[in-house]
PDB file of N, CA and C in Angstrom:
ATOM      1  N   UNK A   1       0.847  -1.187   0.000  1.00  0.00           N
ATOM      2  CA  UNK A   1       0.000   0.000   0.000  1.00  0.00           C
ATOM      3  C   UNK A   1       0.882   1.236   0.000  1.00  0.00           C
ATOM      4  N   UNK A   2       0.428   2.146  -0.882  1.00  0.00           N
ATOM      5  CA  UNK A   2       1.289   3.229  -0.619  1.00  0.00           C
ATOM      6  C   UNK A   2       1.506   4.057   0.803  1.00  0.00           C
ATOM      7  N   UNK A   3       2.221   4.718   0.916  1.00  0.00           N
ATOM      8  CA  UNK A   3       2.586   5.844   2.007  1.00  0.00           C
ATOM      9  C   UNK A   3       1.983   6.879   1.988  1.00  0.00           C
ATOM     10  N   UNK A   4       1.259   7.731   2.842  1.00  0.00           N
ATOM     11  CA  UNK A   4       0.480   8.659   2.532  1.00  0.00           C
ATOM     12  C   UNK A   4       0.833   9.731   3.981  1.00  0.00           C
ATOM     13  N   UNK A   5       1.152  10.658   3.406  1.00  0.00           N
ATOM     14  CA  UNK A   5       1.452  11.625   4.904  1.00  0.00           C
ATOM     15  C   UNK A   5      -0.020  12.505   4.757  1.00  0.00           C
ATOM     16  N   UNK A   6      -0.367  12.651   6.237  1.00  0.00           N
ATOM     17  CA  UNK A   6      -1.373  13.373   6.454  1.00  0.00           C
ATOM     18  C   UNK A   6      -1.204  15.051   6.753  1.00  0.00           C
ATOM     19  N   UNK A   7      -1.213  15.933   5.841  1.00  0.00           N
ATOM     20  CA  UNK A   7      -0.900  17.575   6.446  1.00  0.00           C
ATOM     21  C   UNK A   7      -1.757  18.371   6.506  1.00  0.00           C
ATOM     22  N   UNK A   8      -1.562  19.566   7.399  1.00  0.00           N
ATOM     23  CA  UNK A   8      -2.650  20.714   7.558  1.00  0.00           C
ATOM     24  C   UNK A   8      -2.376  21.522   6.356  1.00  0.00           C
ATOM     25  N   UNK A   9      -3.224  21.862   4.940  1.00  0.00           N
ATOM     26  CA  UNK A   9      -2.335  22.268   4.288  1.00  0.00           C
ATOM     27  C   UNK A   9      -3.838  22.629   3.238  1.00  0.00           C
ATOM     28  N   UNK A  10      -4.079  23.632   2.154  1.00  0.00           N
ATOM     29  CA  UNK A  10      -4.275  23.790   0.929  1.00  0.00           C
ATOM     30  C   UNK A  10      -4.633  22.329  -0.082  1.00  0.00           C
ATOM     31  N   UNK A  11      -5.915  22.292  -0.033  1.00  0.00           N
ATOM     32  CA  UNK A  11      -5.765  21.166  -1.640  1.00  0.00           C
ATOM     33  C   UNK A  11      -5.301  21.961  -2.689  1.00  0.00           C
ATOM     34  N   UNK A  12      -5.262  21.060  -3.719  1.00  0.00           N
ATOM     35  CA  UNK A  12      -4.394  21.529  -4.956  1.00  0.00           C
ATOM     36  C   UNK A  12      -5.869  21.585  -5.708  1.00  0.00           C
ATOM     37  N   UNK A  13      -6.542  21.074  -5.883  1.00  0.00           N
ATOM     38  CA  UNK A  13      -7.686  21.177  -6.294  1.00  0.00           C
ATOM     39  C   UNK A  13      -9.036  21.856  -6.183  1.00  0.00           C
ATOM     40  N   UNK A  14      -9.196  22.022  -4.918  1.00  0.00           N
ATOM     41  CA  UNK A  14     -10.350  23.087  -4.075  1.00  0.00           C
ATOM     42  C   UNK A  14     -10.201  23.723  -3.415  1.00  0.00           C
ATOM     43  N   UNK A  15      -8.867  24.029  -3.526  1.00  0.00           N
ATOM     44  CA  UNK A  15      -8.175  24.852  -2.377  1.00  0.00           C
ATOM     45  C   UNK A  15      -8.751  25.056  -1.140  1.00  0.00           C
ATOM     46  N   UNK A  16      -8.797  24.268  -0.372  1.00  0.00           N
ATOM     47  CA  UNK A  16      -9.731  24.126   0.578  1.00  0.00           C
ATOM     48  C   UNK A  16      -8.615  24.163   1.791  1.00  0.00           C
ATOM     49  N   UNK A  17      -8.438  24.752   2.406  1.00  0.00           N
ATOM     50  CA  UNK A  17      -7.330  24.900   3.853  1.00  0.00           C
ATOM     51  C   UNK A  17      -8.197  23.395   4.607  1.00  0.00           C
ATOM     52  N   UNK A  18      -7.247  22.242   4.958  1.00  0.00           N
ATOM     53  CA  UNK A  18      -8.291  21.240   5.791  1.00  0.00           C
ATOM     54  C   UNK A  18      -6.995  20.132   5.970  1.00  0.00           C
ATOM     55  N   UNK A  19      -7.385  19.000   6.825  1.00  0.00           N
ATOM     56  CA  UNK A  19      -6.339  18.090   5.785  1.00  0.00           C
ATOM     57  C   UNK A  19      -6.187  17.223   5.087  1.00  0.00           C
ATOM     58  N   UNK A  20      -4.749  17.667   4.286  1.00  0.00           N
ATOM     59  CA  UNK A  20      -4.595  17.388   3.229  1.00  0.00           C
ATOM     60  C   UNK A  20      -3.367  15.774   3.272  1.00  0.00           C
ATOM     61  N   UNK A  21      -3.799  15.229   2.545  1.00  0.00           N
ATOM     62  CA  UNK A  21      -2.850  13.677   1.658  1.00  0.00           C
ATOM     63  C   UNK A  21      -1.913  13.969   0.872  1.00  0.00           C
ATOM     64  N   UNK A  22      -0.469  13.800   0.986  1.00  0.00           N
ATOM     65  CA  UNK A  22       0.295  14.272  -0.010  1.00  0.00           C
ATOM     66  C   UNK A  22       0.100  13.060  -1.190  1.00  0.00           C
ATOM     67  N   UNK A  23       0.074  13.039  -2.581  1.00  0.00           N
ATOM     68  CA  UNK A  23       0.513  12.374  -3.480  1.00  0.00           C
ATOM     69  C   UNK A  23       2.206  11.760  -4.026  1.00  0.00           C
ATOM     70  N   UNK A  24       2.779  11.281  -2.888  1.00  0.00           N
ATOM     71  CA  UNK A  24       4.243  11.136  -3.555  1.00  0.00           C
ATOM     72  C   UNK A  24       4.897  11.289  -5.268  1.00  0.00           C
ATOM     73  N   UNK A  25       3.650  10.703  -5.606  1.00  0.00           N
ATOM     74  CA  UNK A  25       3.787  10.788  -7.365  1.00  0.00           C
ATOM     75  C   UNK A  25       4.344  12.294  -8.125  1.00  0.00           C
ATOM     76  N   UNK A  26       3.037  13.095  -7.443  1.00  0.00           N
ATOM     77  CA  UNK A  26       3.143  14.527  -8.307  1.00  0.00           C
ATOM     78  C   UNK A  26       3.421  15.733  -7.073  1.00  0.00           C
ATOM     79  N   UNK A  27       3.602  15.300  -5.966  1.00  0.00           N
ATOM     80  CA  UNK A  27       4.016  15.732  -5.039  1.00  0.00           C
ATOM     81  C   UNK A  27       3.077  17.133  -4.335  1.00  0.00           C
ATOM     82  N   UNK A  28       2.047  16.829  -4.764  1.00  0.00           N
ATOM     83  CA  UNK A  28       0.658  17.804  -4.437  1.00  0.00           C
ATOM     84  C   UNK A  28      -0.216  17.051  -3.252  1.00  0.00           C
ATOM     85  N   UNK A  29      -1.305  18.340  -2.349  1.00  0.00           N
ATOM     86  CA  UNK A  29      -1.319  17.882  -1.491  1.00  0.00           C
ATOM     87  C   UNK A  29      -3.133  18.396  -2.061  1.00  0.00           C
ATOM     88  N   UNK A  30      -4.062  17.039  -1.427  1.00  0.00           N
ATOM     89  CA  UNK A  30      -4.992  17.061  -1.748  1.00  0.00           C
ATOM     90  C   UNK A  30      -5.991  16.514  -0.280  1.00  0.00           C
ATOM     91  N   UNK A  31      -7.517  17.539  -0.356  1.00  0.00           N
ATOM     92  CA  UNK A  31      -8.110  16.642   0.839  1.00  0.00           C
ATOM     93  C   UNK A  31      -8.708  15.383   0.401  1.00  0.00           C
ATOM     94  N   UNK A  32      -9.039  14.650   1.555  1.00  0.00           N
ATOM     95  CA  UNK A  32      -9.530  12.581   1.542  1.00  0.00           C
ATOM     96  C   UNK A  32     -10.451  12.943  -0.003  1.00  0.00           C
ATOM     97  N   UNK A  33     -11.383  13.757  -0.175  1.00  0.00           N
ATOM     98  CA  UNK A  33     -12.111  13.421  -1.672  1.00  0.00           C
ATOM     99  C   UNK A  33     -11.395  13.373  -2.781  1.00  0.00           C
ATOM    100  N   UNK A  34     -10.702  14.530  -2.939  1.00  0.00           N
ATOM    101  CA  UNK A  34     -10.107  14.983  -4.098  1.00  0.00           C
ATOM    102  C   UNK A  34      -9.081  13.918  -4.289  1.00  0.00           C
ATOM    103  N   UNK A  35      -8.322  13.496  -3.097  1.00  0.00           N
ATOM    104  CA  UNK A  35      -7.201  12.827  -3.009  1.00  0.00           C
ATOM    105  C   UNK A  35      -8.007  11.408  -3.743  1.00  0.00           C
ATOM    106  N   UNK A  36      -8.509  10.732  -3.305  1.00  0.00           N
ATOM    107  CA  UNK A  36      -9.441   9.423  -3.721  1.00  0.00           C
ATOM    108  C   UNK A  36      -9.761   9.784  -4.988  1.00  0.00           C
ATOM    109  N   UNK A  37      -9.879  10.969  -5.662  1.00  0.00           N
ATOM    110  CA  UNK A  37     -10.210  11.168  -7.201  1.00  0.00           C
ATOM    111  C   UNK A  37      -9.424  11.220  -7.902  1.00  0.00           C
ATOM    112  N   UNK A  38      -8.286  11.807  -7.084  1.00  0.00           N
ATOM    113  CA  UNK A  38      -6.733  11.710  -8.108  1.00  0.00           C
ATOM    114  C   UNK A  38      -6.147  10.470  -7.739  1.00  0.00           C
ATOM    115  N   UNK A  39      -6.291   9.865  -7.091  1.00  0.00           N
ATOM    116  CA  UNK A  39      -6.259   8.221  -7.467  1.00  0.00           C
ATOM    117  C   UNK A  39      -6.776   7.520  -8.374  1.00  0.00           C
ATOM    118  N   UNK A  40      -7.982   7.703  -8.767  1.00  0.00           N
ATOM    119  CA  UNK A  40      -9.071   7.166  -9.177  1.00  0.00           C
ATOM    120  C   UNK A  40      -8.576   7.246 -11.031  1.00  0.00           C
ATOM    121  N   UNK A  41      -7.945   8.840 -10.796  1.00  0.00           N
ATOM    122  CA  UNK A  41      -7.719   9.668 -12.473  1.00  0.00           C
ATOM    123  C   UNK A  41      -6.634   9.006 -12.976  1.00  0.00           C
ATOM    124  N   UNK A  42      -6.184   8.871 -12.046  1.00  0.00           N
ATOM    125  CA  UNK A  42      -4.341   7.855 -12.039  1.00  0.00           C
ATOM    126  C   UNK A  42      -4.668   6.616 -12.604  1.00  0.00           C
ATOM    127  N   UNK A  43      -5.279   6.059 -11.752  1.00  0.00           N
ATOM    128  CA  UNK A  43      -5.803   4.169 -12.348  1.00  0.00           C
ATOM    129  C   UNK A  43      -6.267   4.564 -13.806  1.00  0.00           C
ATOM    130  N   UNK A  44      -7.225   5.152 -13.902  1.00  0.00           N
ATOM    131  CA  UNK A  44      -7.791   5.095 -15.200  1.00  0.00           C
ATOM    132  C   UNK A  44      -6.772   5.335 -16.204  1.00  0.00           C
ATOM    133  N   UNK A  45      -5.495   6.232 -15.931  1.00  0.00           N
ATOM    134  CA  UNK A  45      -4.517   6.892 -17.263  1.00  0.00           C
ATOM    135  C   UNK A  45      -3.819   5.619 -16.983  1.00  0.00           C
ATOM    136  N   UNK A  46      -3.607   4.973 -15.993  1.00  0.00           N
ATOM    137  CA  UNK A  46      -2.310   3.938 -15.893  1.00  0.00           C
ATOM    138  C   UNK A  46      -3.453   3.129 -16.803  1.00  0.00           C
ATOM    139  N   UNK A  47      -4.119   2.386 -16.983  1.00  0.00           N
ATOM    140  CA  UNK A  47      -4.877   1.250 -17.232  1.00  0.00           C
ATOM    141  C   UNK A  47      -5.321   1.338 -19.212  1.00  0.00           C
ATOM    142  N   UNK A  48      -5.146   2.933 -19.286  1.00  0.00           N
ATOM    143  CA  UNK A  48      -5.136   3.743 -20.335  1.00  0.00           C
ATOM    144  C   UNK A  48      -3.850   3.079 -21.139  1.00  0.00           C
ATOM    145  N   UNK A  49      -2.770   3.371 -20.725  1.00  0.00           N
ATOM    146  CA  UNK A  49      -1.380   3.055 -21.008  1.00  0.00           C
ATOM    147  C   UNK A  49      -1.737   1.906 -21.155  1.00  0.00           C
ATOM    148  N   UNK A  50      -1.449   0.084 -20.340  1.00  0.00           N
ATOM    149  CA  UNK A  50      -1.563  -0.418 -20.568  1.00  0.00           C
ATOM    150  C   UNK A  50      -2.584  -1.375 -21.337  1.00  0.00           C
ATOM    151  N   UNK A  51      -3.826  -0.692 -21.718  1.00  0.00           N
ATOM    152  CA  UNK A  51      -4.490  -1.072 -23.161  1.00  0.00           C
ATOM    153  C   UNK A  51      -3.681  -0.458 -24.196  1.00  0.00           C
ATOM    154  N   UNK A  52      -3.079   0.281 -24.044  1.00  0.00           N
ATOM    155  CA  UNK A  52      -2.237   1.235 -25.517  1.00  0.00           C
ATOM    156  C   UNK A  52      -1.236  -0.182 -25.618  1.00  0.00           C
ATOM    157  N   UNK A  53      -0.436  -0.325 -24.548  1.00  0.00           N
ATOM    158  CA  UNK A  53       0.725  -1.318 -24.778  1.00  0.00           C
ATOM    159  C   UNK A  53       0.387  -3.119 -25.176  1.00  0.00           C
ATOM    160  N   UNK A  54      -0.772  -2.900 -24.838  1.00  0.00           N
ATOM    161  CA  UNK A  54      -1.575  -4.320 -24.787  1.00  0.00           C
ATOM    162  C   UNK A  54      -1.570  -4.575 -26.147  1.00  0.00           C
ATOM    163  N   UNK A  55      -2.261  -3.785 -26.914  1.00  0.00           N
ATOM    164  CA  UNK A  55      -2.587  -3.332 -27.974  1.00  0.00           C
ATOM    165  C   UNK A  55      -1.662  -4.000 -28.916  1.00  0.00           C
ATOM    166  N   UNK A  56      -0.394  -2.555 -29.013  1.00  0.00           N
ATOM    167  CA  UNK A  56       0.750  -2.327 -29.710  1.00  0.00           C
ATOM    168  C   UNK A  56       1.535  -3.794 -29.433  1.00  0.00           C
ATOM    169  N   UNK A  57       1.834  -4.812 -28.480  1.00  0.00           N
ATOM    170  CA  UNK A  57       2.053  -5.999 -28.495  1.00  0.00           C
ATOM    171  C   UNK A  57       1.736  -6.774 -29.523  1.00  0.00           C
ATOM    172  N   UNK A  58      -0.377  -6.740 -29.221  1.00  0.00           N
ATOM    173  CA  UNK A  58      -0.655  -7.924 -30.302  1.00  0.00           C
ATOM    174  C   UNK A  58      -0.555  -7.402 -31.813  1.00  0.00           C
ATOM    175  N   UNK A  59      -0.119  -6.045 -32.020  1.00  0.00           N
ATOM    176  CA  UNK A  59      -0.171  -5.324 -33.278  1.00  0.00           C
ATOM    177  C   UNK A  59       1.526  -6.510 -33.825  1.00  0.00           C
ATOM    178  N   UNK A  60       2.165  -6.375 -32.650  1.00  0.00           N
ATOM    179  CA  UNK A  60       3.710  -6.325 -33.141  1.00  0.00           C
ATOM    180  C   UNK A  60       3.884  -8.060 -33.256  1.00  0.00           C
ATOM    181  N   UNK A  61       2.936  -8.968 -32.281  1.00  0.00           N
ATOM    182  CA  UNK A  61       2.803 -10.286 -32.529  1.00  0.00           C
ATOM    183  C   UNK A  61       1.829 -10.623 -33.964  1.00  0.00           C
ATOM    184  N   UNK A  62       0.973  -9.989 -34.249  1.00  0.00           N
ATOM    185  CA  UNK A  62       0.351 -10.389 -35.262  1.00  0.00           C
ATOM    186  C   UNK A  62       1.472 -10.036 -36.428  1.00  0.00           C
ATOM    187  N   UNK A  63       2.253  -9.059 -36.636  1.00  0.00           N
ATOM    188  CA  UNK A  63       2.910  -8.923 -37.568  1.00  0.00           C
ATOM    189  C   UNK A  63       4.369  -9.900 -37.418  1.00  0.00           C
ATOM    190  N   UNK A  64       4.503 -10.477 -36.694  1.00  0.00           N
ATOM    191  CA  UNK A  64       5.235 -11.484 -36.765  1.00  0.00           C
ATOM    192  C   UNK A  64       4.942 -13.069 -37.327  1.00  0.00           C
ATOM    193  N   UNK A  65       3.522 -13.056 -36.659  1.00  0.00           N
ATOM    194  CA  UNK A  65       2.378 -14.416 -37.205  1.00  0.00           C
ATOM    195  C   UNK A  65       2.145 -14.166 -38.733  1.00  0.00           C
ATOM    196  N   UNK A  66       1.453 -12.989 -39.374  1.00  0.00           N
ATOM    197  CA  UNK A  66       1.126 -12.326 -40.604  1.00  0.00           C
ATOM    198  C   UNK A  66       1.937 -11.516 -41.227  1.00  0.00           C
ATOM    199  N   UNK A  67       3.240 -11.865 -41.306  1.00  0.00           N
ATOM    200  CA  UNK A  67       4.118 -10.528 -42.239  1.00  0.00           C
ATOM    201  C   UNK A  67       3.917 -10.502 -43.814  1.00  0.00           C
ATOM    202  N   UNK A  68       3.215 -11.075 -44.534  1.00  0.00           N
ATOM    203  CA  UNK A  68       2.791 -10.754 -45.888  1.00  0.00           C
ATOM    204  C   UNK A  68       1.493  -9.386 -45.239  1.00  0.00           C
ATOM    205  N   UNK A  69       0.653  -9.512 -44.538  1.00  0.00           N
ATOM    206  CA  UNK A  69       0.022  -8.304 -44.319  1.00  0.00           C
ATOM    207  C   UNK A  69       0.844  -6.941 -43.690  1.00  0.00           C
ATOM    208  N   UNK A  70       2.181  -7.103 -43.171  1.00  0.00           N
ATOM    209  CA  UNK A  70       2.688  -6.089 -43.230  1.00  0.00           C
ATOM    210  C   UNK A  70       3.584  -5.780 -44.269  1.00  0.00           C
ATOM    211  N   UNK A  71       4.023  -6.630 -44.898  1.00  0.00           N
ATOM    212  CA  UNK A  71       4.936  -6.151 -46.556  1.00  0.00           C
ATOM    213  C   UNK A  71       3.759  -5.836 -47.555  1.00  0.00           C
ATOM    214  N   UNK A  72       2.682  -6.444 -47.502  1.00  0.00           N
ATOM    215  CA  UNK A  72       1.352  -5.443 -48.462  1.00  0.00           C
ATOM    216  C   UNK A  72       1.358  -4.239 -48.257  1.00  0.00           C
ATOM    217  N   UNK A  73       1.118  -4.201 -47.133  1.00  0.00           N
ATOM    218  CA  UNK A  73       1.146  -2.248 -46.697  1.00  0.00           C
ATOM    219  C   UNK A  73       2.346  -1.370 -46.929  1.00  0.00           C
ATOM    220  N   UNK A  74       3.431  -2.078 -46.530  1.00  0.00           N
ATOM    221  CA  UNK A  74       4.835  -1.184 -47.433  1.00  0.00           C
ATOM    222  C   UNK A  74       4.775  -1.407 -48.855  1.00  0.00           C
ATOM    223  N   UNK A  75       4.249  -2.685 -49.570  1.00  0.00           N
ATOM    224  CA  UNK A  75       4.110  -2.425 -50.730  1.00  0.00           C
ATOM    225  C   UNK A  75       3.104  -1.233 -51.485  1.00  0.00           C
ATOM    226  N   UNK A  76       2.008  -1.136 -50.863  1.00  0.00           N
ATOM    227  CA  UNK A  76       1.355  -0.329 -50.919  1.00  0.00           C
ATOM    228  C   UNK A  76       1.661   1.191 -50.951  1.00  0.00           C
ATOM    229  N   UNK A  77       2.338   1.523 -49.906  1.00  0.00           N
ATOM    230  CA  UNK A  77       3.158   2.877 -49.662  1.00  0.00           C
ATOM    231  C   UNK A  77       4.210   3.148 -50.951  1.00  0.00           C
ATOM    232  N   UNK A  78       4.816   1.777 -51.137  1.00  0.00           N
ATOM    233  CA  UNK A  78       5.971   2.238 -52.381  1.00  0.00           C
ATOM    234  C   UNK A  78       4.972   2.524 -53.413  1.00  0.00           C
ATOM    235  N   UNK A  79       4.079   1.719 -53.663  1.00  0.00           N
ATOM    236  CA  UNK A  79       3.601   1.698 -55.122  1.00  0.00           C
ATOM    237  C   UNK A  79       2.937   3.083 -54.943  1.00  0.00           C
ATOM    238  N   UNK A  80       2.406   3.811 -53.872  1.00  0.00           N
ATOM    239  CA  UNK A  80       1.821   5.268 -54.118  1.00  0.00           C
ATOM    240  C   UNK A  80       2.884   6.217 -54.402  1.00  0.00           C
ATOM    241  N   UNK A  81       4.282   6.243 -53.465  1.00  0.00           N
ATOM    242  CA  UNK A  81       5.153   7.122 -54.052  1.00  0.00           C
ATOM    243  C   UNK A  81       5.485   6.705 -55.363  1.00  0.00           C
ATOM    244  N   UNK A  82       5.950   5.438 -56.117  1.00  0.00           N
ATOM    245  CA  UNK A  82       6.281   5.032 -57.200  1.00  0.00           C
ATOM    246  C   UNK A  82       5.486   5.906 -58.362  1.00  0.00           C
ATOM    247  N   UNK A  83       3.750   5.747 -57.830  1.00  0.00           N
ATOM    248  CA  UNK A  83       2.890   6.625 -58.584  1.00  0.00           C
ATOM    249  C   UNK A  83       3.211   7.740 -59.063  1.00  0.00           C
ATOM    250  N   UNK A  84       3.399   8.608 -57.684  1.00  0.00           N
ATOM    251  CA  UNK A  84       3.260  10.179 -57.525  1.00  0.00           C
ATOM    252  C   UNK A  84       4.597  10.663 -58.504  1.00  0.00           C
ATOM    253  N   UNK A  85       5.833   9.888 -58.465  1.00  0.00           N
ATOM    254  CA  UNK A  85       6.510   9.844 -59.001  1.00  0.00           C
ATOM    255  C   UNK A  85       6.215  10.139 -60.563  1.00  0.00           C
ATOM    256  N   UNK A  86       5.848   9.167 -60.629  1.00  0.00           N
ATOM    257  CA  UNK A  86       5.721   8.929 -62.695  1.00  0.00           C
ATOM    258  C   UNK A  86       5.128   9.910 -62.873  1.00  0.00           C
ATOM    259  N   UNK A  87       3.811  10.483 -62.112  1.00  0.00           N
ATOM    260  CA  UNK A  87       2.694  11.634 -62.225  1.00  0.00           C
ATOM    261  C   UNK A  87       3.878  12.882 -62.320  1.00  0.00           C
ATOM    262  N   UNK A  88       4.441  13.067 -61.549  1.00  0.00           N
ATOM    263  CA  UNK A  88       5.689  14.359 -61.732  1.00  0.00           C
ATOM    264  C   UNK A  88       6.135  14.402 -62.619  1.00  0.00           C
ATOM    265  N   UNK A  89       6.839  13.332 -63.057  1.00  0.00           N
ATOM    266  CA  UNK A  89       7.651  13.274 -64.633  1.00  0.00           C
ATOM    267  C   UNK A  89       6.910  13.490 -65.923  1.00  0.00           C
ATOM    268  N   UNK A  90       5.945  12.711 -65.886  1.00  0.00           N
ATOM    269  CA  UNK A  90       4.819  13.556 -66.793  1.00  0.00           C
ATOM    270  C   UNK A  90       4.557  14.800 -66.980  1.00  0.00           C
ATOM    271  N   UNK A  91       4.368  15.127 -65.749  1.00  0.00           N
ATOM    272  CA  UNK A  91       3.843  16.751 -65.768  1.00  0.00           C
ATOM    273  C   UNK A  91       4.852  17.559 -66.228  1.00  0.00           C
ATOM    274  N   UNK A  92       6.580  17.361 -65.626  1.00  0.00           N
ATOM    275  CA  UNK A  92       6.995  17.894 -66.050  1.00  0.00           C
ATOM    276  C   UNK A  92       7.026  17.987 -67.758  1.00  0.00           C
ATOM    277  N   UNK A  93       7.446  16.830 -67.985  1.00  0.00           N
ATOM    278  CA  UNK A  93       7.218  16.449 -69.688  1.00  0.00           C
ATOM    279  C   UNK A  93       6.363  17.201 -70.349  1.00  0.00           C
ATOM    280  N   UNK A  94       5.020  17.433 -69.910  1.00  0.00           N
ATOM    281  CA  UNK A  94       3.934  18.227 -70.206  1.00  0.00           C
ATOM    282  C   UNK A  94       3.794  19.732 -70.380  1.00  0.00           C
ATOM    283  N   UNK A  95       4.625  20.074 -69.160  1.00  0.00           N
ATOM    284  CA  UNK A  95       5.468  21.871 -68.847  1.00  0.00           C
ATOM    285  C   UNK A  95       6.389  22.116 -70.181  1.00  0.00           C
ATOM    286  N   UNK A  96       7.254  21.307 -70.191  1.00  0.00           N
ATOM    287  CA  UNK A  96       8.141  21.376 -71.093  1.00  0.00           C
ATOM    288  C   UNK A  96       7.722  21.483 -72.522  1.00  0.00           C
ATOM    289  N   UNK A  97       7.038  20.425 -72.815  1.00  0.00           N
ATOM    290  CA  UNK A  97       6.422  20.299 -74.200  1.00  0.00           C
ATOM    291  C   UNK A  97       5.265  21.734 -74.916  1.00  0.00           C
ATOM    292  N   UNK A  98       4.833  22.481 -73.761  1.00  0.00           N
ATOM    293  CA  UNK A  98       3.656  23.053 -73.888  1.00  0.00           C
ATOM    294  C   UNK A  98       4.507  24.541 -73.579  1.00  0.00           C
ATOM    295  N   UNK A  99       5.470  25.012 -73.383  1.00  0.00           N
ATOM    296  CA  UNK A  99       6.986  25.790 -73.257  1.00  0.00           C
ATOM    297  C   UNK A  99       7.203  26.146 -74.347  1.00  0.00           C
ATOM    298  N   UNK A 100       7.822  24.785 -75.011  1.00  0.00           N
ATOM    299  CA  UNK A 100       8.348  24.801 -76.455  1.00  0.00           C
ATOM    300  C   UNK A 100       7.386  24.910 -77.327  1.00  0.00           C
ATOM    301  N   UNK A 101       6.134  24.461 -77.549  1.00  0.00           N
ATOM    302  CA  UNK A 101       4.978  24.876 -78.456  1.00  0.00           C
ATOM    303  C   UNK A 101       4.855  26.593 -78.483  1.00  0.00           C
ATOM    304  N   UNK A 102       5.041  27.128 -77.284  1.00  0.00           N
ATOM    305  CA  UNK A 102       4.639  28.262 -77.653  1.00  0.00           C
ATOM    306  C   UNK A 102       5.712  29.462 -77.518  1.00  0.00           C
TER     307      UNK A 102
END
């Protein structure tokens, strides 16, 4: 269980003169409600994080199980710059040609 010092002190939140719970984490001092809510805000961002990482795991295991679905998608990416490419050279070709016509 964490450590929790009890002080006569300002919440950080309702500024309420009463006492206050320090947070070791962020080092702010909050009364028993507020304090129990910034706990509460904490779990939820920590739990936040680890669905993000949960996630990004099975992203990074599936692309180990399925790597033709991740070389499609870089293929994909080349073949659009490859595109945009040829589309430039044309155009230029087109600048040029339509230059010299006139």
């Amino acid at each position: 269980m964490d450590k929790m010092t009890t002080n006569e002190a300002q919440c950080f939140l309702c500024n309420k003169h009463t006492s206050t719970y320090s947070c070791q984490g962020c080092s702010n001092e909050f009364c028993l409600e507020d304090f129990t809510k910034h706990r509460q805000d904490l779990t939820e961002e920590f739990k936040t994080i680890i669905n993000n990482y949960d996630r990004f795991r099975e992203n990074l295991q599936e692309r180990k199980e399925k790597p033709q679905y991740y070389y499609a998608y870089i293929d994909i990416n080349q073949w659009e710059k490859n595109s945009i490419e040829i589309i430039r050279q044309t155009a230029r070709q087109c600048r040029q040609t339509f230059l010299k016509a006139i």
